[in-house]
PDB file of N, CA and C in Angstrom:
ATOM      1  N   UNK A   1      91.234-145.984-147.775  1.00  0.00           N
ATOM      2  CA  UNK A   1      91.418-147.407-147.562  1.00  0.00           C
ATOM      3  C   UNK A   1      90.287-147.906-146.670  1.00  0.00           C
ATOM      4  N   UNK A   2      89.877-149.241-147.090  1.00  0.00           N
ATOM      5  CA  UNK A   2      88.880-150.092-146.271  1.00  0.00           C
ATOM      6  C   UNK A   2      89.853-151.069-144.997  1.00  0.00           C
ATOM      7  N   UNK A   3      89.065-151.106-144.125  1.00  0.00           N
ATOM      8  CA  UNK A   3      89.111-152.657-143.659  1.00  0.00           C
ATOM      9  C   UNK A   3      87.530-152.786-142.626  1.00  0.00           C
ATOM     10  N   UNK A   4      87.634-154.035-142.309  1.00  0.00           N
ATOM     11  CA  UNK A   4      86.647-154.519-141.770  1.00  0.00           C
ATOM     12  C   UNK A   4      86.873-154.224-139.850  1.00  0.00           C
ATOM     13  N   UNK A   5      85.913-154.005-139.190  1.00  0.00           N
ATOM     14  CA  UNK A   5      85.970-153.572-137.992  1.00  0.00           C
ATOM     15  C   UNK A   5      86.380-155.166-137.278  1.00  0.00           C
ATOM     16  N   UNK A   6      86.046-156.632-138.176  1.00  0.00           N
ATOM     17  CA  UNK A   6      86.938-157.400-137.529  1.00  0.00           C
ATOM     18  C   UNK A   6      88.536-157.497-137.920  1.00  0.00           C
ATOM     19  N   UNK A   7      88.368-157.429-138.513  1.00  0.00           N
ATOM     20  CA  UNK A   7      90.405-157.132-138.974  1.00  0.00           C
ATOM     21  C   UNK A   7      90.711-156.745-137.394  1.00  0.00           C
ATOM     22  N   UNK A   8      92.384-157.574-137.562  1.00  0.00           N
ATOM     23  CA  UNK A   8      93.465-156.627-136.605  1.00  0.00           C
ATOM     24  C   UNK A   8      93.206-155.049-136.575  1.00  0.00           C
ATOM     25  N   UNK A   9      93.433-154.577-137.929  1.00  0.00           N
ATOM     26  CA  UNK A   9      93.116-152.914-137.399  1.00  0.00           C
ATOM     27  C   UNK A   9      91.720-152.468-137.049  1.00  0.00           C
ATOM     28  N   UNK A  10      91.194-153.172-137.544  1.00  0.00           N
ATOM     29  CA  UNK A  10      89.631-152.377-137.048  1.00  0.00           C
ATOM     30  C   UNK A  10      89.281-152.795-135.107  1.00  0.00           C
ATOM     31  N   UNK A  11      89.866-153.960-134.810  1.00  0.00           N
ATOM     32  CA  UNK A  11      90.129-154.051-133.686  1.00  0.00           C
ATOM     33  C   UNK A  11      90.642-152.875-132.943  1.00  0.00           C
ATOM     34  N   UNK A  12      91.899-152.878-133.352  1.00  0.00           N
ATOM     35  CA  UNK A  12      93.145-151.866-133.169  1.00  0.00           C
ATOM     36  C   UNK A  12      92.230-150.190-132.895  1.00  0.00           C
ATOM     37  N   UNK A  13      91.735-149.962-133.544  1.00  0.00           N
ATOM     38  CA  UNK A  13      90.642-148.971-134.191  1.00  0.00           C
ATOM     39  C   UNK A  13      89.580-148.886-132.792  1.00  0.00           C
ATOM     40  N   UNK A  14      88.597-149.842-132.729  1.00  0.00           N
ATOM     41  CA  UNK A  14      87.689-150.135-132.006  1.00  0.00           C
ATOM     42  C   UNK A  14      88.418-150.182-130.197  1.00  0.00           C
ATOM     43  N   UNK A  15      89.257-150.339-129.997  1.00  0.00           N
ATOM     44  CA  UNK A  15      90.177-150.455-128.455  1.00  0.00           C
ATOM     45  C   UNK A  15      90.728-149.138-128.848  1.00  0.00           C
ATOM     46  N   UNK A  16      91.476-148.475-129.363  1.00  0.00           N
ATOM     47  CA  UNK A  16      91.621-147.226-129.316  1.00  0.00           C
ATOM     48  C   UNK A  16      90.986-145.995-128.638  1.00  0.00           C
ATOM     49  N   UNK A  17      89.557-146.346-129.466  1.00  0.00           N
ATOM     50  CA  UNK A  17      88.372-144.932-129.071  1.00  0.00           C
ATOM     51  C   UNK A  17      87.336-145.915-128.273  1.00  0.00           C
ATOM     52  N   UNK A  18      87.847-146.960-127.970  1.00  0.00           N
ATOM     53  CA  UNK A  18      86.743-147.248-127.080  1.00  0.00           C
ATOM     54  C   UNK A  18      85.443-147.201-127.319  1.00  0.00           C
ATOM     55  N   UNK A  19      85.073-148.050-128.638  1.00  0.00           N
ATOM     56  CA  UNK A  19      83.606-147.991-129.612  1.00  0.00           C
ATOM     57  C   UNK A  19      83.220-149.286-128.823  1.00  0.00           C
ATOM     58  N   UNK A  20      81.600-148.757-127.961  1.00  0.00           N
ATOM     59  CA  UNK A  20      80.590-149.916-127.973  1.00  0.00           C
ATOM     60  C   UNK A  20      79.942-150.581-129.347  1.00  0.00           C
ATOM     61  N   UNK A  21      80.441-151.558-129.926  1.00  0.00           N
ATOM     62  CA  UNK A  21      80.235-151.998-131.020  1.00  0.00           C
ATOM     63  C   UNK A  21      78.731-152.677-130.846  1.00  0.00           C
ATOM     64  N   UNK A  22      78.562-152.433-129.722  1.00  0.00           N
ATOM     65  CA  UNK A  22      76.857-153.114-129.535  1.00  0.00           C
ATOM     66  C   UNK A  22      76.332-152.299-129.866  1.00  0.00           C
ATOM     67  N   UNK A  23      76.661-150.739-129.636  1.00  0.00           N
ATOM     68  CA  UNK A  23      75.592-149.419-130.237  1.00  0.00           C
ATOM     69  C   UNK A  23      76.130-149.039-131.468  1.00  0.00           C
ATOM     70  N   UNK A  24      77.039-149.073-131.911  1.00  0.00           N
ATOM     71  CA  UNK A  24      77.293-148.279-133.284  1.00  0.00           C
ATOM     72  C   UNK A  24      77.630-150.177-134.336  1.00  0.00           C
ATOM     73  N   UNK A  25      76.943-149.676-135.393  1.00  0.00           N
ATOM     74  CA  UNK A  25      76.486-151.301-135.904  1.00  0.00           C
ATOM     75  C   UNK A  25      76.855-150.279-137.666  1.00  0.00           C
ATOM     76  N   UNK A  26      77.074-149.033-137.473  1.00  0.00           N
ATOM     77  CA  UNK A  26      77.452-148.469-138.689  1.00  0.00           C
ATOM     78  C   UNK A  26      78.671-148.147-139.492  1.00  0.00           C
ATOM     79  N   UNK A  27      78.926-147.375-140.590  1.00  0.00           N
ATOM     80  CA  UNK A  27      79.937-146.960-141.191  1.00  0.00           C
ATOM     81  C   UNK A  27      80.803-146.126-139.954  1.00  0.00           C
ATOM     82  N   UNK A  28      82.144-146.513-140.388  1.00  0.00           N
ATOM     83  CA  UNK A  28      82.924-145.352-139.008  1.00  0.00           C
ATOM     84  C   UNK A  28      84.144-144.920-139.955  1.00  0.00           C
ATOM     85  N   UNK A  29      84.606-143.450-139.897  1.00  0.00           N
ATOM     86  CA  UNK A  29      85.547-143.330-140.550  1.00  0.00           C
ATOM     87  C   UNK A  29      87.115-142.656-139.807  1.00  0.00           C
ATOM     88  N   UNK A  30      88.034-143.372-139.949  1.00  0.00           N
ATOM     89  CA  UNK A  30      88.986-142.909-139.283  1.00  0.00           C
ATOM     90  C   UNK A  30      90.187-142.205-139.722  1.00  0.00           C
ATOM     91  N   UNK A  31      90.463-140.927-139.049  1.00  0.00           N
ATOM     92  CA  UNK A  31      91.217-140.041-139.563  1.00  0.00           C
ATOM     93  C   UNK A  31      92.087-140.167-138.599  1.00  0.00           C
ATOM     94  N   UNK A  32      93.574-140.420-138.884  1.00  0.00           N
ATOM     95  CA  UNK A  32      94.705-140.471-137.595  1.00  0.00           C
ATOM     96  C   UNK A  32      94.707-138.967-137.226  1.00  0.00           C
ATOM     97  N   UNK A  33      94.334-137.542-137.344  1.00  0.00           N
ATOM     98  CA  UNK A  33      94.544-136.551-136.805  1.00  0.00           C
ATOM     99  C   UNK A  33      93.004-135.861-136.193  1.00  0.00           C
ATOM    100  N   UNK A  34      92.207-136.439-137.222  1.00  0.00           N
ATOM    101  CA  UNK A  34      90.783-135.706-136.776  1.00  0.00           C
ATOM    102  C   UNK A  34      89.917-136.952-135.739  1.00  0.00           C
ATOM    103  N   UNK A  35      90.221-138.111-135.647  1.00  0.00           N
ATOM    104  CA  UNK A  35      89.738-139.089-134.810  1.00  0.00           C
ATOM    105  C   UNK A  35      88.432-139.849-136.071  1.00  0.00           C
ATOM    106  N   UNK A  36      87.498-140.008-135.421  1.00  0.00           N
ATOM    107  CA  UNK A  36      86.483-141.193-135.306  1.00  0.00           C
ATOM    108  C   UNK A  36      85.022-140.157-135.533  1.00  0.00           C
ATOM    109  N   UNK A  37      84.801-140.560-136.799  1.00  0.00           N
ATOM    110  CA  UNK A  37      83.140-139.715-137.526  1.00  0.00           C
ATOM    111  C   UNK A  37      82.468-141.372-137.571  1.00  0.00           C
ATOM    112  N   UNK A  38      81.488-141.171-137.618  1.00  0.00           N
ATOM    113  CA  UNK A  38      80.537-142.124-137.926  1.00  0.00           C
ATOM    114  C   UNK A  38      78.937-141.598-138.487  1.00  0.00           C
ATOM    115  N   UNK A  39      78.412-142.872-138.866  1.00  0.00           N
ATOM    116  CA  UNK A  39      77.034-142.906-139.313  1.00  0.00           C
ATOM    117  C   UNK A  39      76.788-141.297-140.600  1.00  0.00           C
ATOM    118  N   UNK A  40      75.866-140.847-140.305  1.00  0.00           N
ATOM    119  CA  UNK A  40      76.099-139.654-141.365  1.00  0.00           C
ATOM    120  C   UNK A  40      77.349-138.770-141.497  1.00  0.00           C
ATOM    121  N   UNK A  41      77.755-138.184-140.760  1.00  0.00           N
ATOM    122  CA  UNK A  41      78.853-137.348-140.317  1.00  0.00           C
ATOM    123  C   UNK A  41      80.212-138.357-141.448  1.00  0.00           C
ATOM    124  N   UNK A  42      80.289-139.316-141.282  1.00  0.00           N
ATOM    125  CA  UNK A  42      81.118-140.355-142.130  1.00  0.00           C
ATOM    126  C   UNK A  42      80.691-140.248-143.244  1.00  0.00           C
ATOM    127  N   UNK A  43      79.689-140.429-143.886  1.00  0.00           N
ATOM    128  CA  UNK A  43      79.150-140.495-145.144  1.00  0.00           C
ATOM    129  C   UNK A  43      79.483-139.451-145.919  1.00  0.00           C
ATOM    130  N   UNK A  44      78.955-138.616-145.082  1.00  0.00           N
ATOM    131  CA  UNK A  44      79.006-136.963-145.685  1.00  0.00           C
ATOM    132  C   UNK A  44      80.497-136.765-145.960  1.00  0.00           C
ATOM    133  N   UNK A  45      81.377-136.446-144.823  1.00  0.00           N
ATOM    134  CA  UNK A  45      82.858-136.634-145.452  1.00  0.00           C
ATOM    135  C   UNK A  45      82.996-137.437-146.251  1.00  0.00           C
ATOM    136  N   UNK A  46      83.175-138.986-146.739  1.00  0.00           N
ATOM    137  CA  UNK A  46      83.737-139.399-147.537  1.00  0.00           C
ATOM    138  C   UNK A  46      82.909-139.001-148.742  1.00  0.00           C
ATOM    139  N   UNK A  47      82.038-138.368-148.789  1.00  0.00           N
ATOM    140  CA  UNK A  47      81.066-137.841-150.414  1.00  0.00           C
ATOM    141  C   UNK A  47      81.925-136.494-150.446  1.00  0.00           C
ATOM    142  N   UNK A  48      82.134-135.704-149.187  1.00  0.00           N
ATOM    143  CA  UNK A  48      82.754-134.573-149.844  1.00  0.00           C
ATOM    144  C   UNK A  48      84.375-134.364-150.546  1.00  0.00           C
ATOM    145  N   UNK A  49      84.838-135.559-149.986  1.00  0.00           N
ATOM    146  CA  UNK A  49      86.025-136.233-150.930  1.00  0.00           C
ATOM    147  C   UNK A  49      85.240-136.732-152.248  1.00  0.00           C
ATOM    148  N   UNK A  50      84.669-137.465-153.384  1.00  0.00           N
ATOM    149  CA  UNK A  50      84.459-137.955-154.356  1.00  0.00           C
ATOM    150  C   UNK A  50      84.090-137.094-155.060  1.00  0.00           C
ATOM    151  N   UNK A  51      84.170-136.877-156.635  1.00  0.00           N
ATOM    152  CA  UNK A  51      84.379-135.962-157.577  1.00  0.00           C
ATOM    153  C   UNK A  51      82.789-135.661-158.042  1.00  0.00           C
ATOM    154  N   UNK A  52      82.697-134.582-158.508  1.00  0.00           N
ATOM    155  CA  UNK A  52      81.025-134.154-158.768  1.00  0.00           C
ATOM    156  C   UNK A  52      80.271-134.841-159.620  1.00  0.00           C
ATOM    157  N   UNK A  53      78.892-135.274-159.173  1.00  0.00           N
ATOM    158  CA  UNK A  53      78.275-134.301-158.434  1.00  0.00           C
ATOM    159  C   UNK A  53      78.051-134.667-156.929  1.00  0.00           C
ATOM    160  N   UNK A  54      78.238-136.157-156.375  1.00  0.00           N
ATOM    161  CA  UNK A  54      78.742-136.611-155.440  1.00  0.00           C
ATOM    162  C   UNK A  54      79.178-136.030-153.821  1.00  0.00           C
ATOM    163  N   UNK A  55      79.963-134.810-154.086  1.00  0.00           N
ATOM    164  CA  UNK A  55      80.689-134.378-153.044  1.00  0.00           C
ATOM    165  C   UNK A  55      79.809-132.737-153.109  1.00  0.00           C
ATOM    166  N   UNK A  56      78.516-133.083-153.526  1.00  0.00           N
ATOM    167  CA  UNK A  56      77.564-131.958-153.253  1.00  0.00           C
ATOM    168  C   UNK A  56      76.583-132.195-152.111  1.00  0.00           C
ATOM    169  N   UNK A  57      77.004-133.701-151.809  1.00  0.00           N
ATOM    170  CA  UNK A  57      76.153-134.059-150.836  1.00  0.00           C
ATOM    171  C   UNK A  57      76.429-133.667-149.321  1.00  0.00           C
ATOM    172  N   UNK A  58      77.572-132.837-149.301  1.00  0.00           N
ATOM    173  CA  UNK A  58      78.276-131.968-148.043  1.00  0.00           C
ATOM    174  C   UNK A  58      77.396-131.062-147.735  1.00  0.00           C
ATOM    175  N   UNK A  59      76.637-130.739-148.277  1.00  0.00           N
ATOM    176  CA  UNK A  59      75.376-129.395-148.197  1.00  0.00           C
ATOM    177  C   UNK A  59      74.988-129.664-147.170  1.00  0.00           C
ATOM    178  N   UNK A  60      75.033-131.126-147.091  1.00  0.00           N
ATOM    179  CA  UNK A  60      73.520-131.385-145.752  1.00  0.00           C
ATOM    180  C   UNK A  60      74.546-131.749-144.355  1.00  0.00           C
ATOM    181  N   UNK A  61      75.740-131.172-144.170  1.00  0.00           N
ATOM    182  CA  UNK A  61      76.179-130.815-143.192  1.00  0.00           C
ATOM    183  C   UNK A  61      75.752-129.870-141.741  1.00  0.00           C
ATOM    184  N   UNK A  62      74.794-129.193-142.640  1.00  0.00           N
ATOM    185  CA  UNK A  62      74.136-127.757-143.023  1.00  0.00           C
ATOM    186  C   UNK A  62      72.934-127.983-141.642  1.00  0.00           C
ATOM    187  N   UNK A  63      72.773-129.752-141.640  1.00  0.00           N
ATOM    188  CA  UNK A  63      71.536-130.124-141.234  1.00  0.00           C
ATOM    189  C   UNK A  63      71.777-130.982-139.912  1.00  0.00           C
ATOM    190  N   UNK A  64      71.183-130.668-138.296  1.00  0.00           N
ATOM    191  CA  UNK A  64      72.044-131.031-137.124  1.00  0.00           C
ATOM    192  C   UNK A  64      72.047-132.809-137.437  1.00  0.00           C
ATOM    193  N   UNK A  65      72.913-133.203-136.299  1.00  0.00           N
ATOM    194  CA  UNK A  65      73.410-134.390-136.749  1.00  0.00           C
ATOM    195  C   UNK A  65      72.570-135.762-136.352  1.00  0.00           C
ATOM    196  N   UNK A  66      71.804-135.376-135.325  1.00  0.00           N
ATOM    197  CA  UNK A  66      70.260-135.837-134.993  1.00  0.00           C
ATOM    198  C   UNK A  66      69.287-136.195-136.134  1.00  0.00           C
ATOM    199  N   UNK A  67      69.002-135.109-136.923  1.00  0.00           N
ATOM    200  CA  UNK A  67      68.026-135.528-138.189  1.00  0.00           C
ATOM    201  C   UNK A  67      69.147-136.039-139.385  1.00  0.00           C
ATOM    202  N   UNK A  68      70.105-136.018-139.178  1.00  0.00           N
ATOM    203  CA  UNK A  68      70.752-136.977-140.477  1.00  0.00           C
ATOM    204  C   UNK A  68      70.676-137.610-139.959  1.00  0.00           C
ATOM    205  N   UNK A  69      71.655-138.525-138.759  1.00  0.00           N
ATOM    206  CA  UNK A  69      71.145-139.991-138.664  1.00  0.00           C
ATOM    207  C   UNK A  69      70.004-140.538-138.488  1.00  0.00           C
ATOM    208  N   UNK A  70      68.795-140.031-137.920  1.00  0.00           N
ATOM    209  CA  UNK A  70      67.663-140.381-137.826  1.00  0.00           C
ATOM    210  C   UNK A  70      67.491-140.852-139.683  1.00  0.00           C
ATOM    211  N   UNK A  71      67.502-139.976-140.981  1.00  0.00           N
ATOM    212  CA  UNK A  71      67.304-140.387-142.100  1.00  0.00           C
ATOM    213  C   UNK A  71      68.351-141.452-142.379  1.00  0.00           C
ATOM    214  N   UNK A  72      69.679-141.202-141.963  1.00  0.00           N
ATOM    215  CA  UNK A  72      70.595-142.406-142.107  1.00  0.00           C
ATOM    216  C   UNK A  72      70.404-144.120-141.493  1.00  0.00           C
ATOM    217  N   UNK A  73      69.956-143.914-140.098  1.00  0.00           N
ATOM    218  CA  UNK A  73      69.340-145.017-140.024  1.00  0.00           C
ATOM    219  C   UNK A  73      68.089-145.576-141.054  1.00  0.00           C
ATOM    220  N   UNK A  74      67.156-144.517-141.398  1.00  0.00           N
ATOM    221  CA  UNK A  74      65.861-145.116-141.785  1.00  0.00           C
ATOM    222  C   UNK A  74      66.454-145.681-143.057  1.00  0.00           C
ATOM    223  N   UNK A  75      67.173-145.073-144.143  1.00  0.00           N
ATOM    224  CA  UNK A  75      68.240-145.682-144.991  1.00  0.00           C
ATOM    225  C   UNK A  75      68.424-147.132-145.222  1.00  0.00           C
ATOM    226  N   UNK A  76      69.486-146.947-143.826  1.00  0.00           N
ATOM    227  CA  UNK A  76      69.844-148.147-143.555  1.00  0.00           C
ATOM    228  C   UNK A  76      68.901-149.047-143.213  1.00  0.00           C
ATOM    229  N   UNK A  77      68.005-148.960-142.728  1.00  0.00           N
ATOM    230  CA  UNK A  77      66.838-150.117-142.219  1.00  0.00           C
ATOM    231  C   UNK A  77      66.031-150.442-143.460  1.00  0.00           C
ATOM    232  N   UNK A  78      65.741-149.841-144.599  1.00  0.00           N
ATOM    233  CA  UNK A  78      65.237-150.061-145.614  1.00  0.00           C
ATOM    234  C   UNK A  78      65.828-150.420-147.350  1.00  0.00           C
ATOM    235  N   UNK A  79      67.413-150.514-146.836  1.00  0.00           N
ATOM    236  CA  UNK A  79      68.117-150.638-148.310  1.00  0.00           C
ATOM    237  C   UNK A  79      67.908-152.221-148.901  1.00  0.00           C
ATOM    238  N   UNK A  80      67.489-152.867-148.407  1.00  0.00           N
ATOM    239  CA  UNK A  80      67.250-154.016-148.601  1.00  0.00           C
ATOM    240  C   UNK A  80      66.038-154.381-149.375  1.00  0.00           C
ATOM    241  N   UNK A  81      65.073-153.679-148.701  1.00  0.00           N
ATOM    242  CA  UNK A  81      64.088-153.330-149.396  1.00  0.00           C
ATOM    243  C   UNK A  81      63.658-152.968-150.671  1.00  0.00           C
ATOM    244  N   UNK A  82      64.532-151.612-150.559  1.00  0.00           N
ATOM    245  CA  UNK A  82      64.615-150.720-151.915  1.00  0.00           C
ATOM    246  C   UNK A  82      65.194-151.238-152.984  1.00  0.00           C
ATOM    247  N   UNK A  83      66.577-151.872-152.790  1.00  0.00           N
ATOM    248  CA  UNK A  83      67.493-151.985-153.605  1.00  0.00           C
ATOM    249  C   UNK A  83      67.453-153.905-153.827  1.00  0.00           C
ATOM    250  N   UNK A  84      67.255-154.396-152.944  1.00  0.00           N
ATOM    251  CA  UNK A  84      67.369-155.577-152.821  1.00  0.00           C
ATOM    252  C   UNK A  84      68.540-156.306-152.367  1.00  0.00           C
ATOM    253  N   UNK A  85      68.851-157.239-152.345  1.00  0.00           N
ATOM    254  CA  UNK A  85      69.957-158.097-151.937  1.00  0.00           C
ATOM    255  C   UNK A  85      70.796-159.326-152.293  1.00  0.00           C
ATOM    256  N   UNK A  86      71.528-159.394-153.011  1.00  0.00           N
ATOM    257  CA  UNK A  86      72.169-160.188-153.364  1.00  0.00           C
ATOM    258  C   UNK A  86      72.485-161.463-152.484  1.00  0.00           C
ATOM    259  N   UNK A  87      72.613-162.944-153.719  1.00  0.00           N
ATOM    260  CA  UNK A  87      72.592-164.266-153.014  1.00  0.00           C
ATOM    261  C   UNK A  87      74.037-164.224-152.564  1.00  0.00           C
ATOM    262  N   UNK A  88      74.895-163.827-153.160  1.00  0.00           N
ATOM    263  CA  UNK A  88      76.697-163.992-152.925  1.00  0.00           C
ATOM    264  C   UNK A  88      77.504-162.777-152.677  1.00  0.00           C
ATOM    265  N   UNK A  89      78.769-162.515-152.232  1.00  0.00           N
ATOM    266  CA  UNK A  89      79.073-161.444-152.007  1.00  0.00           C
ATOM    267  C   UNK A  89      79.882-161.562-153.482  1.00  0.00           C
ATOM    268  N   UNK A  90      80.711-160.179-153.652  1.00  0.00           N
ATOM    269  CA  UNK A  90      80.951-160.173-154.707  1.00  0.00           C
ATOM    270  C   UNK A  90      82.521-160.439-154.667  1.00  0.00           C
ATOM    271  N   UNK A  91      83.363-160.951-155.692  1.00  0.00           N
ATOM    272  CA  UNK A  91      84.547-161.028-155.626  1.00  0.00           C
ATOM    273  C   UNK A  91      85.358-159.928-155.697  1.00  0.00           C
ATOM    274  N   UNK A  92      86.072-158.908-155.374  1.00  0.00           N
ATOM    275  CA  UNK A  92      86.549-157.990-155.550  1.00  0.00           C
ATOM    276  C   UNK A  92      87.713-158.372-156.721  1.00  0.00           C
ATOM    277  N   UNK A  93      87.946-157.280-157.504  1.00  0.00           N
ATOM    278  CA  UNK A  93      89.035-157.114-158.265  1.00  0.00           C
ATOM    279  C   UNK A  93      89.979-156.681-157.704  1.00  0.00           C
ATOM    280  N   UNK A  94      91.575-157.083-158.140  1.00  0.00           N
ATOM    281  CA  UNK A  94      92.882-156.484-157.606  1.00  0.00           C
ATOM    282  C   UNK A  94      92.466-155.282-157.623  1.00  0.00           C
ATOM    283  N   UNK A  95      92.195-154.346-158.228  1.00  0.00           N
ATOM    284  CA  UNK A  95      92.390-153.230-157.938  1.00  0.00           C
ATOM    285  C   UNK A  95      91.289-152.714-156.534  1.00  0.00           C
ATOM    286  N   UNK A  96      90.224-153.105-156.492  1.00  0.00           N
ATOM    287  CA  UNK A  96      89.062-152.749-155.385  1.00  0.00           C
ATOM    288  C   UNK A  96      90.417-153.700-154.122  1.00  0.00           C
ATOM    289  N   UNK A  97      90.437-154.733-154.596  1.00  0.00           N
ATOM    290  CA  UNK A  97      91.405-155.232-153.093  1.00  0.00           C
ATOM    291  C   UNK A  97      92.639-154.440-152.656  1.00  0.00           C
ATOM    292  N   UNK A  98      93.074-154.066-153.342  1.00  0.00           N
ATOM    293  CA  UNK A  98      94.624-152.582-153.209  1.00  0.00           C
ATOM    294  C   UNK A  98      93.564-151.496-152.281  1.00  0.00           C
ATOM    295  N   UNK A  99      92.003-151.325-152.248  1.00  0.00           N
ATOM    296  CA  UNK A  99      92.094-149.963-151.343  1.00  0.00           C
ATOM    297  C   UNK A  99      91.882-150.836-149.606  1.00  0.00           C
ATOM    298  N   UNK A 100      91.386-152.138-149.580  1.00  0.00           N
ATOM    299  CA  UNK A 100      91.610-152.610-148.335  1.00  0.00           C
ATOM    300  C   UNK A 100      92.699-152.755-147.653  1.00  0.00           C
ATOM    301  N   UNK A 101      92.915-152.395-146.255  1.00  0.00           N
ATOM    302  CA  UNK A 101      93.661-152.427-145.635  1.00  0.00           C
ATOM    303  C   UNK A 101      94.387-154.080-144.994  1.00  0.00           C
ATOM    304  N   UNK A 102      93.215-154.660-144.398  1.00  0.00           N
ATOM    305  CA  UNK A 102      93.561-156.324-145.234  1.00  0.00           C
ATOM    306  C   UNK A 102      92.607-157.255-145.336  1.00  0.00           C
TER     307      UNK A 102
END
């Protein structure tokens, strides 16, 4: 499930673990038993959940967590670039809206 770090829960979320939201500006993933992954470490788990070839991307676990985010930021600082950017956001379908939380 999604939600947005402004939502009630992502609030909820963010006062919990006590996230400087001024330094972490990234993906965060929350597990009620394992806590709070972020930036690569997040990525990587939720790829090693998704079905192959996808969840091969766990390999680079392999790799300290310093040089993934260092490539995860550079990523991120350049997807715009690469990929480009859309004028509108997109409307989600009922079904994409069922995995948000709200």
């Amino acid at each position: 499930m999604f939600t947005a770090l402004q939502s009630d829960t992502g609030k909820d979320i963010i006062k919990t673990f006590d996230i400087d939201t001024t330094k972490i500006d990234s993906i965060l993933l929350y597990h009620p038993e394992k806590g709070i992954s972020y930036k690569s470490t997040a990525a990587l788990k939720i790829a090693s959940k998704l079905g192959f070839p996808r969840n091969l991307m766990s390999i680079f676990f392999i790799i300290p967590p310093f040089i993934r985010n260092w490539v995860y930021d550079y990523i991120a600082k350049n997807r715009y670039k690469w990929y480009g950017k859309r004028e509108a956001c997109m409307i989600p379908t009922p079904e994409l809206k069922s995995k948000f939380l709200e």
